[in-house]
C-alpha atoms as a PDB file:
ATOM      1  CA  UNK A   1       2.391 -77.895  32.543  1.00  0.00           C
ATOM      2  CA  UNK A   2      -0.728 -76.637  32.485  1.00  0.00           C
ATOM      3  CA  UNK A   3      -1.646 -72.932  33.623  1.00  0.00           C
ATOM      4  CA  UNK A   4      -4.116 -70.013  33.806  1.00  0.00           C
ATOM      5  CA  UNK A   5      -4.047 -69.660  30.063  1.00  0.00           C
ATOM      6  CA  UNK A   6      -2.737 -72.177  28.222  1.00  0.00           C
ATOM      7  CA  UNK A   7      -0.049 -75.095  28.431  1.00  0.00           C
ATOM      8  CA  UNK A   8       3.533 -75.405  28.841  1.00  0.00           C
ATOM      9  CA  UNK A   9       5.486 -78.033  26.623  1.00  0.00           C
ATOM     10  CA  UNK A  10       8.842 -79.173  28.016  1.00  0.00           C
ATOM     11  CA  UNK A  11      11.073 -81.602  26.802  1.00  0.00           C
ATOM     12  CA  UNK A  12      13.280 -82.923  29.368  1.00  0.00           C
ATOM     13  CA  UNK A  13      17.194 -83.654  29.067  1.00  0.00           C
ATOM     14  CA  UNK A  14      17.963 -87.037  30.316  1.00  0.00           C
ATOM     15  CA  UNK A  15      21.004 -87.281  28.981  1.00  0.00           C
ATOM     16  CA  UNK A  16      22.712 -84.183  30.832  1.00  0.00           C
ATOM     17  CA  UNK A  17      20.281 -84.454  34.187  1.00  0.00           C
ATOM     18  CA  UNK A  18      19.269 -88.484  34.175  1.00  0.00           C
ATOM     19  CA  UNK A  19      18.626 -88.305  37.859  1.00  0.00           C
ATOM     20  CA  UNK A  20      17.026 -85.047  37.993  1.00  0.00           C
ATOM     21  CA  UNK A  21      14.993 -85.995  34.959  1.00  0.00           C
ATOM     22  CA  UNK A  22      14.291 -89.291  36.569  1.00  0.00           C
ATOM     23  CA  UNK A  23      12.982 -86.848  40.022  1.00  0.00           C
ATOM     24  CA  UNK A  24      10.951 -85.189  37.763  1.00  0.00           C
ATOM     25  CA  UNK A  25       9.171 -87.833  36.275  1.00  0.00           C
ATOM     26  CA  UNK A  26       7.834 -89.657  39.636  1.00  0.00           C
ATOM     27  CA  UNK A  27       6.979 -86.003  40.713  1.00  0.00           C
ATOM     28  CA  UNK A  28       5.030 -85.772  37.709  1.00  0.00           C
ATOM     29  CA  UNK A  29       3.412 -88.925  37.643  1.00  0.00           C
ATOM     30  CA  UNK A  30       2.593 -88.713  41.703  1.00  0.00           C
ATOM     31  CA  UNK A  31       1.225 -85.151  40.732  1.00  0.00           C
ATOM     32  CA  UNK A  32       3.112 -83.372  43.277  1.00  0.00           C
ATOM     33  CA  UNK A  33       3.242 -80.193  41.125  1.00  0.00           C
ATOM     34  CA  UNK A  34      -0.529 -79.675  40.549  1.00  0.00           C
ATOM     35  CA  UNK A  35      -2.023 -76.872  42.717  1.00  0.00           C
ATOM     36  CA  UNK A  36       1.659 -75.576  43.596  1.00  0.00           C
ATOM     37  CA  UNK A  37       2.485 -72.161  41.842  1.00  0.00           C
ATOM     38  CA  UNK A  38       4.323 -70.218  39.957  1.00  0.00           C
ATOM     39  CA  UNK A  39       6.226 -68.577  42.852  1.00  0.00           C
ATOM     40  CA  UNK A  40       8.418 -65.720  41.061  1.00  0.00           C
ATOM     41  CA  UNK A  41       9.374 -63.479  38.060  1.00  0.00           C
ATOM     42  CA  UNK A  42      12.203 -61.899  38.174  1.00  0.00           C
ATOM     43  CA  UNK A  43      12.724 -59.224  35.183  1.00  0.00           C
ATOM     44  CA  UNK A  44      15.097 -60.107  32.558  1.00  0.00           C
ATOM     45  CA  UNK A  45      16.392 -63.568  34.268  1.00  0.00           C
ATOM     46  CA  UNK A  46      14.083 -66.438  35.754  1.00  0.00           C
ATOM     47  CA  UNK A  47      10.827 -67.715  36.195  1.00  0.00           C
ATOM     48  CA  UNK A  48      10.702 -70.268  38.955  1.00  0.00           C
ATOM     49  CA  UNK A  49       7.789 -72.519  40.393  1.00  0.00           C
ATOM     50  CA  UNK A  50       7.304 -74.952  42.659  1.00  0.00           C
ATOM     51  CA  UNK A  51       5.845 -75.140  46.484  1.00  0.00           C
ATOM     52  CA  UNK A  52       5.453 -71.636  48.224  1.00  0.00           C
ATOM     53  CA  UNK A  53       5.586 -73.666  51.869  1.00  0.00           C
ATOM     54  CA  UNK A  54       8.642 -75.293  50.294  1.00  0.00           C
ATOM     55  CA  UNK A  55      10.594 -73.982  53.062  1.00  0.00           C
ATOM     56  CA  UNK A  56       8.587 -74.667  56.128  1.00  0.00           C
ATOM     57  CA  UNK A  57       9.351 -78.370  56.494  1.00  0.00           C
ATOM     58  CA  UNK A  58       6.115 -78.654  58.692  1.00  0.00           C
ATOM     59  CA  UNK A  59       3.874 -76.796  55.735  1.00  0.00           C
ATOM     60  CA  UNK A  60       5.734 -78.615  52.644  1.00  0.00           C
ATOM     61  CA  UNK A  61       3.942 -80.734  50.502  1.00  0.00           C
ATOM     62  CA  UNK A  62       6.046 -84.555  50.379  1.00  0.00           C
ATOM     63  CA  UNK A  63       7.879 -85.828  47.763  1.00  0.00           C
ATOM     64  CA  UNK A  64       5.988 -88.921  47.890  1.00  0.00           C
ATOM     65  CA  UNK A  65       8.486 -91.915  46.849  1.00  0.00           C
ATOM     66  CA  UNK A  66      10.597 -88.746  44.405  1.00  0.00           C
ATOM     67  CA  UNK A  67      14.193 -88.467  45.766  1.00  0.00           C
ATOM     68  CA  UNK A  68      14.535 -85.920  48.624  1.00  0.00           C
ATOM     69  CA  UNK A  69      18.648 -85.877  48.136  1.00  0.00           C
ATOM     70  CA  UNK A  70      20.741 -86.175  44.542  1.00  0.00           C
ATOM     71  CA  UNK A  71      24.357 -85.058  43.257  1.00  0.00           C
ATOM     72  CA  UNK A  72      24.271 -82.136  41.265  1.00  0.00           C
ATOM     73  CA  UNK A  73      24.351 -82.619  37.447  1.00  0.00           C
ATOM     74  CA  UNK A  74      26.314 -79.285  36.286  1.00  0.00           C
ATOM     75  CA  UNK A  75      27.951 -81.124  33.747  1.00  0.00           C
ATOM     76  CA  UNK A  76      28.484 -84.465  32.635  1.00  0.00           C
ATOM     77  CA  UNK A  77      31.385 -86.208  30.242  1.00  0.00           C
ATOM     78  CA  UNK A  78      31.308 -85.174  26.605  1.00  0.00           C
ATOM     79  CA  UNK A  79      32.516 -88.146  24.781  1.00  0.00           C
ATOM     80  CA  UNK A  80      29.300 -89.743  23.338  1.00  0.00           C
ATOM     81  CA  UNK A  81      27.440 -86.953  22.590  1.00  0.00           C
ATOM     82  CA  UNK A  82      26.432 -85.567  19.033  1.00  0.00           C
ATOM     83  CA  UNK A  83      28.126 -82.108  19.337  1.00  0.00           C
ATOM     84  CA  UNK A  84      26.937 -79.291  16.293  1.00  0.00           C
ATOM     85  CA  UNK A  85      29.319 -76.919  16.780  1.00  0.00           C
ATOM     86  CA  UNK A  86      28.852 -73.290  16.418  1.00  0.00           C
ATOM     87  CA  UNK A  87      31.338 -71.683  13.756  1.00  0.00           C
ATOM     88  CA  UNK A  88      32.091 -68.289  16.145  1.00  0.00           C
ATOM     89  CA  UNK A  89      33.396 -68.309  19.761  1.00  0.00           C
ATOM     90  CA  UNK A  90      31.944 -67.624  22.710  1.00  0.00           C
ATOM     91  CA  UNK A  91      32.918 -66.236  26.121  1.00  0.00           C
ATOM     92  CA  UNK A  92      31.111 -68.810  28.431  1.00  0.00           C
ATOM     93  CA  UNK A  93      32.952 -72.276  26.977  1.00  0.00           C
ATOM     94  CA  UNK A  94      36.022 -72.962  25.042  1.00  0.00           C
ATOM     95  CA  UNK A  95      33.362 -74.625  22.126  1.00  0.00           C
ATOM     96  CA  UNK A  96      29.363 -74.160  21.936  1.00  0.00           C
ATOM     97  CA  UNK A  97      26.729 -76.004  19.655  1.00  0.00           C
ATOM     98  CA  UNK A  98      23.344 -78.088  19.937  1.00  0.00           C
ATOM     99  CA  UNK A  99      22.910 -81.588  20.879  1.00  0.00           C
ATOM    100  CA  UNK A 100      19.555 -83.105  20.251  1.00  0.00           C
ATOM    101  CA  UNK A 101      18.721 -79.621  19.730  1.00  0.00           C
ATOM    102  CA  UNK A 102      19.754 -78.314  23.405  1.00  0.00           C
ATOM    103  CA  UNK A 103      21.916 -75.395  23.022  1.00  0.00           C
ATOM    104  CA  UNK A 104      25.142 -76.389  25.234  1.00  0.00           C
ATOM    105  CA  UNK A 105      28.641 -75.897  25.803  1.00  0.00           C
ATOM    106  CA  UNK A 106      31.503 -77.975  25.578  1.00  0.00           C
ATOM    107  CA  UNK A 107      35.314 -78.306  26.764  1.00  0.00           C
ATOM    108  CA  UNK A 108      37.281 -80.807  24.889  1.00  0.00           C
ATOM    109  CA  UNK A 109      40.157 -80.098  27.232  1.00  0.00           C
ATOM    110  CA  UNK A 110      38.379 -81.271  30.399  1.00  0.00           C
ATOM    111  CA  UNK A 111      36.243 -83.375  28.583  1.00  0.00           C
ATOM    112  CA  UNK A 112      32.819 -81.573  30.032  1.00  0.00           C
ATOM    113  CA  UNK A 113      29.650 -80.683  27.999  1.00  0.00           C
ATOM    114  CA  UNK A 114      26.292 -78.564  29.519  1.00  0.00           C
ATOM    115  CA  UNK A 115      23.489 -77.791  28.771  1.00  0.00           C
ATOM    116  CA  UNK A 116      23.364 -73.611  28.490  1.00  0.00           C
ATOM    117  CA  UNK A 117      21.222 -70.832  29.804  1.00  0.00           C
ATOM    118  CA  UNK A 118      19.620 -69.597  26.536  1.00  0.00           C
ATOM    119  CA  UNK A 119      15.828 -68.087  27.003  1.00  0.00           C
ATOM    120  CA  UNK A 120      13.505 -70.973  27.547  1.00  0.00           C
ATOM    121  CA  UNK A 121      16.758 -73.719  29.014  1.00  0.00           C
ATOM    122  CA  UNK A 122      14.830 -74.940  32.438  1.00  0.00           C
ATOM    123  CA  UNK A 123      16.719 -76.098  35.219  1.00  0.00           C
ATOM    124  CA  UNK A 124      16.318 -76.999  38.705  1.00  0.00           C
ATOM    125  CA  UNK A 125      17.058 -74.176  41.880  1.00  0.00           C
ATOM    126  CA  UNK A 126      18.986 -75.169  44.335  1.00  0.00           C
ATOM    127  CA  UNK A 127      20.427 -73.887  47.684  1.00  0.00           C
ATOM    128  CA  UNK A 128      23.986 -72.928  48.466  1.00  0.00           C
ATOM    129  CA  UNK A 129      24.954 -76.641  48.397  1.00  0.00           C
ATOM    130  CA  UNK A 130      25.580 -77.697  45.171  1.00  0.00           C
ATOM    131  CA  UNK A 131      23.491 -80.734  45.648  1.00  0.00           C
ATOM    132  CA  UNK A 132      20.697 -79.605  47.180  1.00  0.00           C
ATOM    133  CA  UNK A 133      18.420 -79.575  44.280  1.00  0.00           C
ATOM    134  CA  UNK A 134      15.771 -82.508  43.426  1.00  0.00           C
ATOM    135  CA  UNK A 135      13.621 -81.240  40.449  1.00  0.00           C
ATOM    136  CA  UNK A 136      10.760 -80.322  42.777  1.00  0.00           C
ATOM    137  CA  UNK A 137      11.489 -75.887  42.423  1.00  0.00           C
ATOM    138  CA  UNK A 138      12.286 -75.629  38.760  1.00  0.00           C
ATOM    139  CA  UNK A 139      13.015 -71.894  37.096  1.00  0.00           C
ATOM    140  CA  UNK A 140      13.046 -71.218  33.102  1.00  0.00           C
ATOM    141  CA  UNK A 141      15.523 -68.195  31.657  1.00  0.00           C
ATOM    142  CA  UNK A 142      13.488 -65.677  30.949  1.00  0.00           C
ATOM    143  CA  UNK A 143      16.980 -63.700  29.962  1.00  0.00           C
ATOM    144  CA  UNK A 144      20.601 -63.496  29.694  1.00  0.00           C
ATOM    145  CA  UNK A 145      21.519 -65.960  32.575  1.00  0.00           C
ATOM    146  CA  UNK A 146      24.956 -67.494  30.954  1.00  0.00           C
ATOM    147  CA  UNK A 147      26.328 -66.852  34.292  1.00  0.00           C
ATOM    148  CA  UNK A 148      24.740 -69.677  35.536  1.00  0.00           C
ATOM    149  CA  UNK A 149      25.648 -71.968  33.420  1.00  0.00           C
ATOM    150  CA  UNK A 150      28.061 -74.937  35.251  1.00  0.00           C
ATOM    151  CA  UNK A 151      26.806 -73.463  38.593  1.00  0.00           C
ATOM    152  CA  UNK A 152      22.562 -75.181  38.491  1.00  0.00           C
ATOM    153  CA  UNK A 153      21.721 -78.694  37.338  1.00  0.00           C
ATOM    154  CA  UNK A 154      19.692 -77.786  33.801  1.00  0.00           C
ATOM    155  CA  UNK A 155      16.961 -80.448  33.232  1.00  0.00           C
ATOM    156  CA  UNK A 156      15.529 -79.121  29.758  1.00  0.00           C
ATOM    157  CA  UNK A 157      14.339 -76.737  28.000  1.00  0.00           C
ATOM    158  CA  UNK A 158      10.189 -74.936  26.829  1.00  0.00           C
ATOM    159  CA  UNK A 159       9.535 -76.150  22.998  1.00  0.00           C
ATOM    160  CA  UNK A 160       6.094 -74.620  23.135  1.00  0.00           C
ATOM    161  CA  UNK A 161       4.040 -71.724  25.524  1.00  0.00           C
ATOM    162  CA  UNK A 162       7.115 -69.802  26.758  1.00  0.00           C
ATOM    163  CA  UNK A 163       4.360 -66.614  26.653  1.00  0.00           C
ATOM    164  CA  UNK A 164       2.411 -68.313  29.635  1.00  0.00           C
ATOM    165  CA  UNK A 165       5.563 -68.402  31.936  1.00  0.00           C
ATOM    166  CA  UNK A 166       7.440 -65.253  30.425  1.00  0.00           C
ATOM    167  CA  UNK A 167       4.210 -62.568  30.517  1.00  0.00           C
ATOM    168  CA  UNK A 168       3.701 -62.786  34.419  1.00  0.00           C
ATOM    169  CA  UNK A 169       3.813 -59.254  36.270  1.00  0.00           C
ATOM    170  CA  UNK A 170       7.214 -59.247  38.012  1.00  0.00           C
ATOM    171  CA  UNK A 171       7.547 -60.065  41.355  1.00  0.00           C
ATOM    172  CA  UNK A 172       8.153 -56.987  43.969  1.00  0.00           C
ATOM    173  CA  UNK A 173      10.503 -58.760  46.695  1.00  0.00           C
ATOM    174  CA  UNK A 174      13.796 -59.425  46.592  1.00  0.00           C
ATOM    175  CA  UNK A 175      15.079 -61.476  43.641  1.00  0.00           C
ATOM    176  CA  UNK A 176      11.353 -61.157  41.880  1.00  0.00           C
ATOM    177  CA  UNK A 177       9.846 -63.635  44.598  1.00  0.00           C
ATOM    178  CA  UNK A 178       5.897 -62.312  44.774  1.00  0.00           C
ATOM    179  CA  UNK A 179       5.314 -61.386  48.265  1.00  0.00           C
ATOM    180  CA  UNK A 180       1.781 -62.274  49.051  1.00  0.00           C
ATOM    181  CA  UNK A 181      -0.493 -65.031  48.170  1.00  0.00           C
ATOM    182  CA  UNK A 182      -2.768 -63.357  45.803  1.00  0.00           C
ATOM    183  CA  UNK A 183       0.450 -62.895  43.184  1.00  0.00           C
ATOM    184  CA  UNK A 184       0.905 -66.657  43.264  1.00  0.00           C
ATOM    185  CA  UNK A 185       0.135 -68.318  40.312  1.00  0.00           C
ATOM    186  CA  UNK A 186      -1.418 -71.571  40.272  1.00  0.00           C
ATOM    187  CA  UNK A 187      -0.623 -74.811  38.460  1.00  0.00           C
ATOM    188  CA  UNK A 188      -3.467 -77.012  37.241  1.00  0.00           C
ATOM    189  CA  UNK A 189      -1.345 -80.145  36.832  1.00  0.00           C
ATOM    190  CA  UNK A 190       1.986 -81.265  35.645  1.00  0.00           C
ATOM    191  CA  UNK A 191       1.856 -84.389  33.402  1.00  0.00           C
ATOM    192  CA  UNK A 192       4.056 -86.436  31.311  1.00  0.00           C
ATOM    193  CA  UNK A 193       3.243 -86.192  27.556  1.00  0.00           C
ATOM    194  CA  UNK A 194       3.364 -90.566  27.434  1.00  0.00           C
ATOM    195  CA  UNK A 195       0.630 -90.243  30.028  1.00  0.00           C
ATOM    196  CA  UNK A 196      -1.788 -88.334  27.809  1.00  0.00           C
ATOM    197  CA  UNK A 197      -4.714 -89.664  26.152  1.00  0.00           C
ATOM    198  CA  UNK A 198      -3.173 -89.491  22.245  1.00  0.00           C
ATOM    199  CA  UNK A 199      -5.307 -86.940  21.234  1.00  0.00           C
ATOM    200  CA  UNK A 200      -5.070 -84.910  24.111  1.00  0.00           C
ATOM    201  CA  UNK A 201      -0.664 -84.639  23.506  1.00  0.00           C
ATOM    202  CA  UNK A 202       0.678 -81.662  21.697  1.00  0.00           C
ATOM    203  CA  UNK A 203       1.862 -82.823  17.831  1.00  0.00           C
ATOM    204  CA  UNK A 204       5.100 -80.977  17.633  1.00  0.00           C
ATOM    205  CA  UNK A 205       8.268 -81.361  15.306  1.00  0.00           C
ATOM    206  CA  UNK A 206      11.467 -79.780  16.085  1.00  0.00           C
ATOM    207  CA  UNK A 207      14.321 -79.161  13.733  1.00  0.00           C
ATOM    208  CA  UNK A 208      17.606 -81.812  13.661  1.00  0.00           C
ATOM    209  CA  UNK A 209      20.391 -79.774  14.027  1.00  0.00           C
ATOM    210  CA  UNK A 210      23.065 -81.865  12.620  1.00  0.00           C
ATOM    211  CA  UNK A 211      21.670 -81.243   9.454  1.00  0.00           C
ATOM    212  CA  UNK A 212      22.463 -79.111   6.201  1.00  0.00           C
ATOM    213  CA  UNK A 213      19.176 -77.662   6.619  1.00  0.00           C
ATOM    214  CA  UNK A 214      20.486 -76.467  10.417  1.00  0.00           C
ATOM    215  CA  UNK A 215      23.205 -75.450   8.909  1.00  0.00           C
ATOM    216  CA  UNK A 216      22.014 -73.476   5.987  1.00  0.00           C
ATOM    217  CA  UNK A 217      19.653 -71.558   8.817  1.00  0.00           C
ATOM    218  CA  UNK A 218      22.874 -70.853  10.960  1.00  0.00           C
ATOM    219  CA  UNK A 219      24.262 -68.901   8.311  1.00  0.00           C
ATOM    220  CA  UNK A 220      21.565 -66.875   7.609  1.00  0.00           C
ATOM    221  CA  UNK A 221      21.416 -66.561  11.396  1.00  0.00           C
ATOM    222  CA  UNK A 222      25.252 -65.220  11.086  1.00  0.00           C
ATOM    223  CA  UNK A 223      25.023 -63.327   7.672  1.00  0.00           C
ATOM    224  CA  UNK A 224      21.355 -61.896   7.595  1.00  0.00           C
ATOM    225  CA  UNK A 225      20.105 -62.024   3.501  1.00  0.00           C
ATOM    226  CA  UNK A 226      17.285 -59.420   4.372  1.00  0.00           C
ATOM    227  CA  UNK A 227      17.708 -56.424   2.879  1.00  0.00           C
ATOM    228  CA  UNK A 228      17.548 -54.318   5.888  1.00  0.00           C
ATOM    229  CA  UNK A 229      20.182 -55.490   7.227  1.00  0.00           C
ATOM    230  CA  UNK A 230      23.282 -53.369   5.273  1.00  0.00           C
ATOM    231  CA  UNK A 231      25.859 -54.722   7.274  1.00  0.00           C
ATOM    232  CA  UNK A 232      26.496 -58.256   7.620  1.00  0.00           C
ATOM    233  CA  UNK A 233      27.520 -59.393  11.504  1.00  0.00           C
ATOM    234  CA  UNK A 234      29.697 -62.465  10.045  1.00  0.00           C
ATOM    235  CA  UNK A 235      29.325 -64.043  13.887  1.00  0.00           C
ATOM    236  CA  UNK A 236      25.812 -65.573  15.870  1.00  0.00           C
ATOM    237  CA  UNK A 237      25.543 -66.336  19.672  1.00  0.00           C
ATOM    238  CA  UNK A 238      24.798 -69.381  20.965  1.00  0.00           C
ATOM    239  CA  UNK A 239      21.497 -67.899  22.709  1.00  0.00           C
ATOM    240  CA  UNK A 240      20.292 -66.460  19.197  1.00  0.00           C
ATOM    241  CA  UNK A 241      19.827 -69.243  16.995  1.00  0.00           C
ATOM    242  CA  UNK A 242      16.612 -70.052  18.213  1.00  0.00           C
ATOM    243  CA  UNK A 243      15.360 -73.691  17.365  1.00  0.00           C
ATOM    244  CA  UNK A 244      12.549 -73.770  15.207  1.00  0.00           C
ATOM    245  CA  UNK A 245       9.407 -75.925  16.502  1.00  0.00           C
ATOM    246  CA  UNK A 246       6.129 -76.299  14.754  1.00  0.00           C
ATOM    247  CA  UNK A 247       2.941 -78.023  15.694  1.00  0.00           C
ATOM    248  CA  UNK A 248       1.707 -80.802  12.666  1.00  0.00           C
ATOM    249  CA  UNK A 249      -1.637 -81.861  11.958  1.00  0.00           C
ATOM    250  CA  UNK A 250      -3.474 -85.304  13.566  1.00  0.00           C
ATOM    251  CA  UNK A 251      -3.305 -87.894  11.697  1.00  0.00           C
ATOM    252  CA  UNK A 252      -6.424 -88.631   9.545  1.00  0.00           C
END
């Protein structure tokens, strides 16, 4: 997603939000995102985007052949997934870990798994009916927002540029929404990294977490080696054990 001042990398979650993700993509591809805006920024919680005549049905922009209905996907069965679990509890979900490097939760009871609002998790906003999302408004945590977790469909998450969504002045009406037109701020385009001329895509690696090298940097996540820090915690949150991402060089 590209902005006033640099670009946004997102990697979507197909496996917890397949027809979301699915939404997403045709929006994408149809550009139905470019020229819309980033519509609010609300301190400490959310930044969303999408249409600002979203909810003027004569003023909306179409969703062109995108789904205009689709069940919510809070949650989806956990069997199947590749589950690093987290050594310390947590007060959202009975268990919480990564998979694929998402940072989710997981109840082996009710056989459930989500993916979790940790800064940077994107998801898509919705109305009061649970299903009345379609991956055309999305929002990105921009702070504690565990709350919400179970309650909005979560579609991914930012690997790279969180500082062009997260540095926007706040917005001054209710819930952070900017109130006039000139606070807006506009989207250049929206596009799929496969659709990318190969040397225009961003070259990023991300860190397996079902690995000993994951788990040697939980631990020092948990029990901090630095000097400064003369008291060991012994315990980590789900939300601060940030993934590490880092951009590689083009091939020769």
């Amino acid at each position: 997603m590209d902005v006033g001042g640099g670009r946004v990398v997102i990697e979507l979650a197909p496996d917890f939000a397949p027809g979301h993700v699915a939404n997403i993509r045709t929006l994408a591809q149809e550009n139905y995102f470019d020229g819309l805006a980033i519509v609010r920024s609300q301190d400490n919680y959310v930044v969303q985007w999408g249409d600002p005549d979203g909810g003027d049905p004569a003023k909306a922009r179409p969703l062109g052949s995108a789904k205009a209905t689709l069940p919510a996907e809070f949650t989806r069965p956990a069997e199947g997934l590749s589950f690093t679990r987290l050594p310390d509890v947590d007060g959202y979900a009975p268990e919480v870990g990564f998979v694929q490097g998402f940072p989710a939760g997981r109840d082996p009871a009710g056989n459930e798994a989500w993916l979790t609002h940790c800064y940077g998790t994107v998801g898509a906003g919705r109305g009061m009916e649970p299903d009345s999302s379609t991956g055309a408004e999305l929002y990105v945590a921009i702070g504690p927002s565990r709350q919400l977790d179970r309650l909005m469909t979560t579609v991914g998450r930012v690997v790279k540029g969180m500082e062009f969504l997260s540095a926007h002045p706040r917005g001054t009406g209710p819930l952070g929404f900017y109130e006039n037109e000139k606070q807006l701020v506009p989207i250049q385009a929206v596009t799929l990294a496969a659709d990318l001329p190969a040397e225009q895509r961003e070259r990023l690696e991300i860190l397996r977490t079902d690995t000993p090298t994951w788990e040697a940097l939980v631990e020092s996540r948990r029990n901090r080696p630095e000097e400064f820090f003369l008291r060991q915690a012994g315990h980590i949150e789900l939300c601060f054990v940030p993934v590490p991402v880092r951009e590689i060089a083009a091939a020769p």
